[in-house]
Each structure stands twice: as C-alpha cells, then as structure tokens.
Protein backbone atom coordinates (compact mmCIF):
# COMPACT_ATOMS: atom_id res chain seq x y z
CA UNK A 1 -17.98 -1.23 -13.99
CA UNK A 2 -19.69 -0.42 -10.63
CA UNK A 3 -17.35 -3.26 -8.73
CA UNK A 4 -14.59 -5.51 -10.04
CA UNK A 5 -15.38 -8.41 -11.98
CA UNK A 6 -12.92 -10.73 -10.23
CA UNK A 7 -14.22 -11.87 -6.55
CA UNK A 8 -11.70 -10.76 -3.44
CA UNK A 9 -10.92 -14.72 -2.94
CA UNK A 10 -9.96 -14.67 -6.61
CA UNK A 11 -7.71 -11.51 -6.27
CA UNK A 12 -6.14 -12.85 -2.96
CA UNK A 13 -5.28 -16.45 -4.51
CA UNK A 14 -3.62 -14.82 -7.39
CA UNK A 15 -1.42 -12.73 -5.29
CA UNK A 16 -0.49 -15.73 -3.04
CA UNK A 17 0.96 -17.16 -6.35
CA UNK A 18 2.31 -14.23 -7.83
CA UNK A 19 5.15 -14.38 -4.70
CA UNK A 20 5.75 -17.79 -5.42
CA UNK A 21 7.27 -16.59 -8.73
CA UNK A 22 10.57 -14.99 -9.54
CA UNK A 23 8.64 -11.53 -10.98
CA UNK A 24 9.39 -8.80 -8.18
CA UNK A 25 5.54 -7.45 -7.90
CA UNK A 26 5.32 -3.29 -8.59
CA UNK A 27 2.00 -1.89 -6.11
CA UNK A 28 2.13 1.95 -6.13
CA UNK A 29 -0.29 3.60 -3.93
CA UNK A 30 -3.28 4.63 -4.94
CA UNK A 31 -4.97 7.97 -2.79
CA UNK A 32 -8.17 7.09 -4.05
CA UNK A 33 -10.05 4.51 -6.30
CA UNK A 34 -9.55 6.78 -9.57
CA UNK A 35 -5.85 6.39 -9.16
CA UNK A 36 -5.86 2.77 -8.16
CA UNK A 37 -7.96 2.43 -11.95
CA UNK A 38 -5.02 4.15 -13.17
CA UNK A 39 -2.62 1.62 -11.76
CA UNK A 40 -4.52 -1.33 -13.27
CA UNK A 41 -4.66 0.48 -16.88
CA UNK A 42 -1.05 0.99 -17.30
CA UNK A 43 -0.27 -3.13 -16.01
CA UNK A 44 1.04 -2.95 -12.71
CA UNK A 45 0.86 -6.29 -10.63
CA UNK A 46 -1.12 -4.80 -7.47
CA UNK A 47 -2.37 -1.53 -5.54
CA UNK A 48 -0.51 -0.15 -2.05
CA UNK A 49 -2.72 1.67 0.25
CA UNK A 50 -1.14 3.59 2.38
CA UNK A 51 -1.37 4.59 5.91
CA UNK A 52 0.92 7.76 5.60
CA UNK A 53 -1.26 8.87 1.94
CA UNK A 54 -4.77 8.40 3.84
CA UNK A 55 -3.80 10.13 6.56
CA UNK A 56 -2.53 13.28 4.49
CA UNK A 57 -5.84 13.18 2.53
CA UNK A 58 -7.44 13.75 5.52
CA UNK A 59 -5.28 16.58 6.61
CA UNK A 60 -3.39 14.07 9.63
CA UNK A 61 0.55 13.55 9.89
CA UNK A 62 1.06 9.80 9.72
CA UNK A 63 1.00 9.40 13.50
CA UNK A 64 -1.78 6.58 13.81
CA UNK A 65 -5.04 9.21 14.50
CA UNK A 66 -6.94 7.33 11.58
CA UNK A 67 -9.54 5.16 12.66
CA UNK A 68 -10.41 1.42 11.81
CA UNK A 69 -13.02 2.45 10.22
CA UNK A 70 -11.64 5.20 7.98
CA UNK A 71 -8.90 2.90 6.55
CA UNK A 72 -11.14 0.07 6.30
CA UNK A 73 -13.88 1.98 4.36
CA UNK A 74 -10.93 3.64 2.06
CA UNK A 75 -9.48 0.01 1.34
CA UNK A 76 -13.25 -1.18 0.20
CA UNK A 77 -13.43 1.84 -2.07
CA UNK A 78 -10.32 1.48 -3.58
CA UNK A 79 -10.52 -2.63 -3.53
CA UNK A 80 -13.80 -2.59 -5.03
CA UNK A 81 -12.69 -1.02 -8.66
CA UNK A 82 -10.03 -2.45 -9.21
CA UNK A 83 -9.06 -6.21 -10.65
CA UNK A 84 -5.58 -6.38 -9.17
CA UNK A 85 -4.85 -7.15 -5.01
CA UNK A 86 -4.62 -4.64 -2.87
CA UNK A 87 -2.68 -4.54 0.36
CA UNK A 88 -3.29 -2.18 2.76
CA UNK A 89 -1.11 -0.87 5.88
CA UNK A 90 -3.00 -1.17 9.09
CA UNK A 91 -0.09 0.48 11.15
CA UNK A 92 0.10 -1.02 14.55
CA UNK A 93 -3.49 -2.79 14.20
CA UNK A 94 -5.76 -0.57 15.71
CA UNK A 95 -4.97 -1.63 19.06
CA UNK A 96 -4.16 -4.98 21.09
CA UNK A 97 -4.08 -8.56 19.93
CA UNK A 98 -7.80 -8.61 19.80
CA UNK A 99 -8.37 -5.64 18.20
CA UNK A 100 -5.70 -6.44 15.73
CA UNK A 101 -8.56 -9.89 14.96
CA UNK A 102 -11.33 -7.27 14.69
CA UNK A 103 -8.91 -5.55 12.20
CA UNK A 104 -8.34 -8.63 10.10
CA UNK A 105 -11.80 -9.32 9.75
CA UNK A 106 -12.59 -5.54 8.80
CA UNK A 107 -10.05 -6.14 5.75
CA UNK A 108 -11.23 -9.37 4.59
CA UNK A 109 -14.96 -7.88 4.32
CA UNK A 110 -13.56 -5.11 2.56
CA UNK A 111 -11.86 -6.89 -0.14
CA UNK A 112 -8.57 -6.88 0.91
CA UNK A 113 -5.71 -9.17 -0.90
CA UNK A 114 -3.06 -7.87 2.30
CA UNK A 115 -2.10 -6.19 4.93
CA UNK A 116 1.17 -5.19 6.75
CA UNK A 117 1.17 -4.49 10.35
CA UNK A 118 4.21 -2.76 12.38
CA UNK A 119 5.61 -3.00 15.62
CA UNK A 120 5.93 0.35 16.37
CA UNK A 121 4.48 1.75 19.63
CA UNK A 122 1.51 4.39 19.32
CA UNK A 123 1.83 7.20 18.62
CA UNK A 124 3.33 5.29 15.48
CA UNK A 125 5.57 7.58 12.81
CA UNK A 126 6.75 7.55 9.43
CA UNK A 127 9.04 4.70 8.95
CA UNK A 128 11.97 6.87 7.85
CA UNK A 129 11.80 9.57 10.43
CA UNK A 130 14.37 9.38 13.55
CA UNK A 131 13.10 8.61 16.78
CA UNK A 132 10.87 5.69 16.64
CA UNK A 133 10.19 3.94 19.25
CA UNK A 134 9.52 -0.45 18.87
CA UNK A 135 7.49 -2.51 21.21
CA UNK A 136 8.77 -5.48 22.84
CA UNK A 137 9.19 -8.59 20.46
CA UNK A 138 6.94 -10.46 22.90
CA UNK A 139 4.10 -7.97 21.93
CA UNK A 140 4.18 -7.77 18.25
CA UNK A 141 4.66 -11.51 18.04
CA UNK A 142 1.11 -11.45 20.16
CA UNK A 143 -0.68 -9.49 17.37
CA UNK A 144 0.66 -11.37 14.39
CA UNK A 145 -0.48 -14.47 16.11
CA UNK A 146 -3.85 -13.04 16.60
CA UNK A 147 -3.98 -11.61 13.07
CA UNK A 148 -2.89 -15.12 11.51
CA UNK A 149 -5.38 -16.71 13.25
CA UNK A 150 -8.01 -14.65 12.73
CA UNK A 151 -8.43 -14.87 9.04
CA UNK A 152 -11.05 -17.11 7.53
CA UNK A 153 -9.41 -16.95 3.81
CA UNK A 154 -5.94 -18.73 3.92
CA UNK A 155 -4.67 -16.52 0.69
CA UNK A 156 -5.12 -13.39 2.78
CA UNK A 157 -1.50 -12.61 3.07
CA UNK A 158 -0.35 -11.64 6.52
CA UNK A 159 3.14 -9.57 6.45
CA UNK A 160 4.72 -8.19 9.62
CA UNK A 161 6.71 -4.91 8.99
CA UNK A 162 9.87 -4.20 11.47
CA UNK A 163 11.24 -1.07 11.98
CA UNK A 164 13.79 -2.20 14.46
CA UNK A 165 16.30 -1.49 12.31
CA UNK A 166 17.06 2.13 13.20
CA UNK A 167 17.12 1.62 17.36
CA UNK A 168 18.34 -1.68 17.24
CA UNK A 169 20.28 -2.80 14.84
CA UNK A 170 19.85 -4.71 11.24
CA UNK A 171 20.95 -8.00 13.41
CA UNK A 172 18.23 -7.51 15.62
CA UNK A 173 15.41 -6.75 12.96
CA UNK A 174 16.69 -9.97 11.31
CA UNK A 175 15.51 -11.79 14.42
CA UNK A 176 12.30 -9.56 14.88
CA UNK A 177 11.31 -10.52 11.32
CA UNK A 178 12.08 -14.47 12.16
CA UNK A 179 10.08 -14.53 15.03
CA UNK A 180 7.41 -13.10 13.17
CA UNK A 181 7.52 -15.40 10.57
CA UNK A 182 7.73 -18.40 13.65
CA UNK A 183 4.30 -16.44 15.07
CA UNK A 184 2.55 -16.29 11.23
CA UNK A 185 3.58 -13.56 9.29
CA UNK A 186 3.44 -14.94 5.57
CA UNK A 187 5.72 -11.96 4.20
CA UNK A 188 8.02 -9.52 5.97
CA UNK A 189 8.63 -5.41 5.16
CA UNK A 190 11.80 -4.22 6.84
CA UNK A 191 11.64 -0.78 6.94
CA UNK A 192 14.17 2.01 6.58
CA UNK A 193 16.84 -0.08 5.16
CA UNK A 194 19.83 2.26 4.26
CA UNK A 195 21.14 0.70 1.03
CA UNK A 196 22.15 -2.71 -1.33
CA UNK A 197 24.19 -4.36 1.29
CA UNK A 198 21.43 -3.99 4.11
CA UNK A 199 18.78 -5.01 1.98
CA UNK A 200 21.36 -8.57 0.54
CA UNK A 201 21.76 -9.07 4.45
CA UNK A 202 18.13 -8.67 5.31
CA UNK A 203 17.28 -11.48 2.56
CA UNK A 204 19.84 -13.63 3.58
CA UNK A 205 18.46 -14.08 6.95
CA UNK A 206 14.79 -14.60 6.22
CA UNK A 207 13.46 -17.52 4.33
CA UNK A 208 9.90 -15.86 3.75
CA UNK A 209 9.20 -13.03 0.75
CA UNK A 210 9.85 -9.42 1.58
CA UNK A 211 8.90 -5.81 0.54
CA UNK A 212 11.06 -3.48 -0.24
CA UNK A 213 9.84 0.25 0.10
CA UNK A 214 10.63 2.43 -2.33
CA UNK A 215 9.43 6.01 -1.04
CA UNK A 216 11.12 9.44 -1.95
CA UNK A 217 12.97 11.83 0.35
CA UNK A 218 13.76 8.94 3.05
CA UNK A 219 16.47 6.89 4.10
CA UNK A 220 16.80 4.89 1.72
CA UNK A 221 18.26 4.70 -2.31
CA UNK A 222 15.95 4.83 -4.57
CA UNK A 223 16.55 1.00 -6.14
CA UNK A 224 15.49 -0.27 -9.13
CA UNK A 225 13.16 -3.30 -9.86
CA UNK A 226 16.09 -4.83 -11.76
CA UNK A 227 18.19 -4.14 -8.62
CA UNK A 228 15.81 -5.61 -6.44
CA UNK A 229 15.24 -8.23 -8.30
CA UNK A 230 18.53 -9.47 -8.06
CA UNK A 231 19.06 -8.72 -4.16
CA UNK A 232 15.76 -11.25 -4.25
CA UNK A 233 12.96 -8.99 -2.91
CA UNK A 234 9.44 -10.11 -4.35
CA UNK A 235 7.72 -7.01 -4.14
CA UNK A 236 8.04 -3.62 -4.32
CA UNK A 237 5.78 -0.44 -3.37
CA UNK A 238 6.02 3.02 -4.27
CA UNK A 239 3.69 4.53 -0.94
CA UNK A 240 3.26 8.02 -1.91
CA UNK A 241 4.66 8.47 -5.32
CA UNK A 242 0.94 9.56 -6.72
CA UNK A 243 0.16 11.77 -4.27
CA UNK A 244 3.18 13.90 -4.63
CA UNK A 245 3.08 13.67 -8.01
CA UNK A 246 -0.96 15.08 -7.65
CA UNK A 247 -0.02 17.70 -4.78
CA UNK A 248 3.12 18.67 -7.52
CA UNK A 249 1.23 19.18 -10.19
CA UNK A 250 -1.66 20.87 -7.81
CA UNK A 251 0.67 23.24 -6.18
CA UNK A 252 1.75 24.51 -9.72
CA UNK A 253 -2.02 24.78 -11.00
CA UNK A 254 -3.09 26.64 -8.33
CA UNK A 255 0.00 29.17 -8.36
CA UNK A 256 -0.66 29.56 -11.96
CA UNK A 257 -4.43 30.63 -11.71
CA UNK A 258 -3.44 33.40 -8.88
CA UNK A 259 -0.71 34.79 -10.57
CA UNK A 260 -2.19 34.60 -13.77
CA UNK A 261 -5.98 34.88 -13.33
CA UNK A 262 -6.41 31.51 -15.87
CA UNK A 263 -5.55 27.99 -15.98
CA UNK A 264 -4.86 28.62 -20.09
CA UNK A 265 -1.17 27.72 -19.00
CA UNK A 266 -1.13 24.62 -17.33
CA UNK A 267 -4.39 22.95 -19.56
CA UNK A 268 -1.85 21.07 -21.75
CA UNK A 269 -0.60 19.26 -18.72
CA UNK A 270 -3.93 18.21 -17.74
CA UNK A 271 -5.69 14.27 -17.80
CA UNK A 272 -8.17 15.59 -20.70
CA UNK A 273 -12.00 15.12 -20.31
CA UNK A 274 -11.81 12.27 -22.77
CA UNK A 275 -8.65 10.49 -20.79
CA UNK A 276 -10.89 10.77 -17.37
CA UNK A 277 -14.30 8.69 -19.42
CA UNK A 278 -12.02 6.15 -20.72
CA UNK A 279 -10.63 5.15 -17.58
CA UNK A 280 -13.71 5.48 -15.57
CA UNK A 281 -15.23 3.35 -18.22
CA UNK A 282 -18.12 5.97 -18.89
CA UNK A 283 -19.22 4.39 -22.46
CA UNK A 284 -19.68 0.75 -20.86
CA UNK A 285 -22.82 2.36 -18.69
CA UNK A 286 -24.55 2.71 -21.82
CA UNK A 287 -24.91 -1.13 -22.02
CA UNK A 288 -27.52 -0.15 -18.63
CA UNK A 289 -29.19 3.32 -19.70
CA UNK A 290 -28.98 4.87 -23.28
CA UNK A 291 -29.59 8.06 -21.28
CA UNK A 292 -26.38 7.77 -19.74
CA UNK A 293 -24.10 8.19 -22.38
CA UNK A 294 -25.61 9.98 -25.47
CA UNK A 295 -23.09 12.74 -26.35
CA UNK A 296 -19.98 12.85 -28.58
CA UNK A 297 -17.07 13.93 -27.00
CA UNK A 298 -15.08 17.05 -29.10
C-alpha cells in the first residue's frame, strides 16, 4: 500500500539475476510513481527513470540543471510504490569522482535497484542530439571507480553509459565501454547507436550486459524485443514513451475543452475513476480505517 512490500536489497538481488538470464528485461519510464504502478500492473520486468522525463516535468531541457536532490527524492517516490527495480539515470553524477560517491549513496537510501552514469561533459545533452561533447576516458573511468566503490549493497548495479559513439567512432566507444567495465561498471548503455549492425558490433566487443535505448524521434530504429533479443542485449528501456503518450493525449484534451467549451468529447478516452482506485489500491486502505473507503463506486 503506502510502500512496497519487497525491501530495496530484495528488489536489487532480483534484478542482478534477472541479467544473468536469457529474458531481455522491458523498464519503461515512469514520470511519476502513479505511472511506475502502472508499469508493475501490466507485468513489465522493471521501472526507467529518466533524466530527460524529470527534467521536462519540471519545465528544464535535459541539459543537467536538475539537482542531486531533485532526482534522488523523485527516484524514492517512484522506488517506494513499486515491487519491481528501478534504475535511475544520474547523468554525469552530479559532479567529480567524489560527488559521484555522494551520488551513489543518495540512490541506495532511496531505494534504488540502478543507475547509469555518462561521460558526457556538463552541460550534458540528450543522447541523440548532435554536438555532444565526451570527457576524457581517464575521467569517466575516475567516477565509475568511485561509484563502484562506493556502494555498500553489492546487487546495486553500476552501468556506465558512452556516448562516444557519435564524435568518435563505434571502435572507440567499444574501448570506452571496456575500460569501464576494467574500472567497475557491472552493465554498459551505448548510446545513439544507428541501427542492427552497430548494435551486433557493440555486443561483440563487450563481455558485460548492455541496454539498448529504445526512445522515439532519435537516431536510432525503433527495434523490437525479439530483435534485440537476438542481437543479445539484456535490457531494454523505453525513456519517455509515457510522457509523450500523457503530453499527447493532454495536448488533445486541452484543445478540445477550448474549442469546444466541454471535455464530453474526449471522456471515453479517459483512465475512468474506477481504473485510477484499482491501481492506487484505494479498497486495501479499508483493511486500516472503515472511514476510508465506504462508498460504492457507479
């Protein structure tokens, strides 16, 4: 109800086993807790939380101005509800090596199952726009170290993310990602990976499970999990997909009441009042006050 029955150790330790298996993992993002309850009720393996999404919902581009403490207070909300892992991006770590520690630690009190970090330099950008620029390999390898050892929970996944790939070449992300791996990264997320052939050459040179990122209107295909499956990726996210499916549907609501001067139009494409209690469980908080819940819904 309240929290999650299953304990954040419990949730991490479950995940670490999930990518030994051969099941490619599905985490959309969830912009909020309600949606990451919606993620759990229709059987996904896990919940993304994305930089880019919490950023938006607080009226930012994705160009690292979030705070610590904004996306570590938005993980606990959205880690707390939910009985699946949750990995989180922490773009560039919220500073040098030992602020990238502090990070770590933030995550793990929050409930955290994961995080990816990148080794972009600040101001950080979306992965799929043109331009970016990467930090030395000396540098990132510093704050994966320091992330790897600052954990005190050995399940807490660690994955580097490399978006070398545009300025440097798919050759030279390959060796990135390795040297990542060599300073502690558990997982790696190469970013902005074009199409089949990139993402076959990116798992042939990395022993360690990847991401793949499956976010609209980028630069890359949208794959399937069969596809990706078979090109040996182990997990899959879907960053913004609920968001602009929300801000879609939002956009078209709101149009319709100004034109219109009523929302009679769009009410049949509407989460009913009765679809909203059963996923926020609204009947179980009888079991702590009859006062609670003592109406019949229509």
């Amino acid at each position: 109800m309240l929290f999650a029955q299953k304990s954040a150790a419990d949730k991490r330790k479950a995940f670490k086993a999930a990518l030994k298996t051969k099941k490619i993992l599905q985490f959309p993002g969830a912009m909020n807790p309600l949606t990451a309850m919606g993620i759990e009720n229709h059987g996904f393996d896990g919940v993304y939380i994305s930089g880019a999404v919490l950023s938006a919902e607080l009226g930012l581009p994705d160009i690292g101005l979030t705070t610590l403490t904004e996306v570590a207070t938005r993980g606990h909300q959205i880690a707390r509800v939910t009985e699946l892992p949750t990995l989180i991006d922490i773009d560039t770590g919220f500073g040098e090596a030992m602020s990238v520690a502090r990070t770590i630690h933030h995550m793990e009190e929050a409930g955290i199952s994961a995080v990816h970090i990148e080794d972009q330099q600040n101001p950080k950008r979306c992965g799929h726009l043109d331009n970016k620029v990467i930090v030395s390999v000396e540098e990132m390898t510093r704050k994966v170290k320091a992330a790897a050892d600052a954990r005190r929970d050995d399940n807490f996944v660690i994955m580097a993310r490399t978006d070398a790939k545009a300025s440097e070449g798919i050759e030279a992300a390959i060796d990135r990602a390795k040297a990542y791996v060599d300073a502690g990264a558990d997982m790696i997320f190469p970013e902005a990976l074009w199409n089949e052939s990139e993402f076959e050459q990116f798992r042939a040179g990395i022993d360690v499970p990847l991401l793949a990122n499956m976010t609209e209107f980028g630069k890359t295909g949208l794959l399937t999990t069969k596809q990706l499956s078979n090109l040996g990726y182990n997990m899959v996210i879907y960053p913004v997909t609920t968001l602009r499916i929300a801000m879609g549907a939002i956009d078209r609501g709101l149009k319709e009441i100004k034109e219109k001067g009523t929302q009679e139009g769009v009410v049949e494409t509407m989460q009913t009042r009765k679809e909203l209690y059963e996923l926020l469980r609204y009947e179980n908080y009888n079991d702590f006050d009859k006062d609670i819940f003592n109406f019949t819904l229509p």
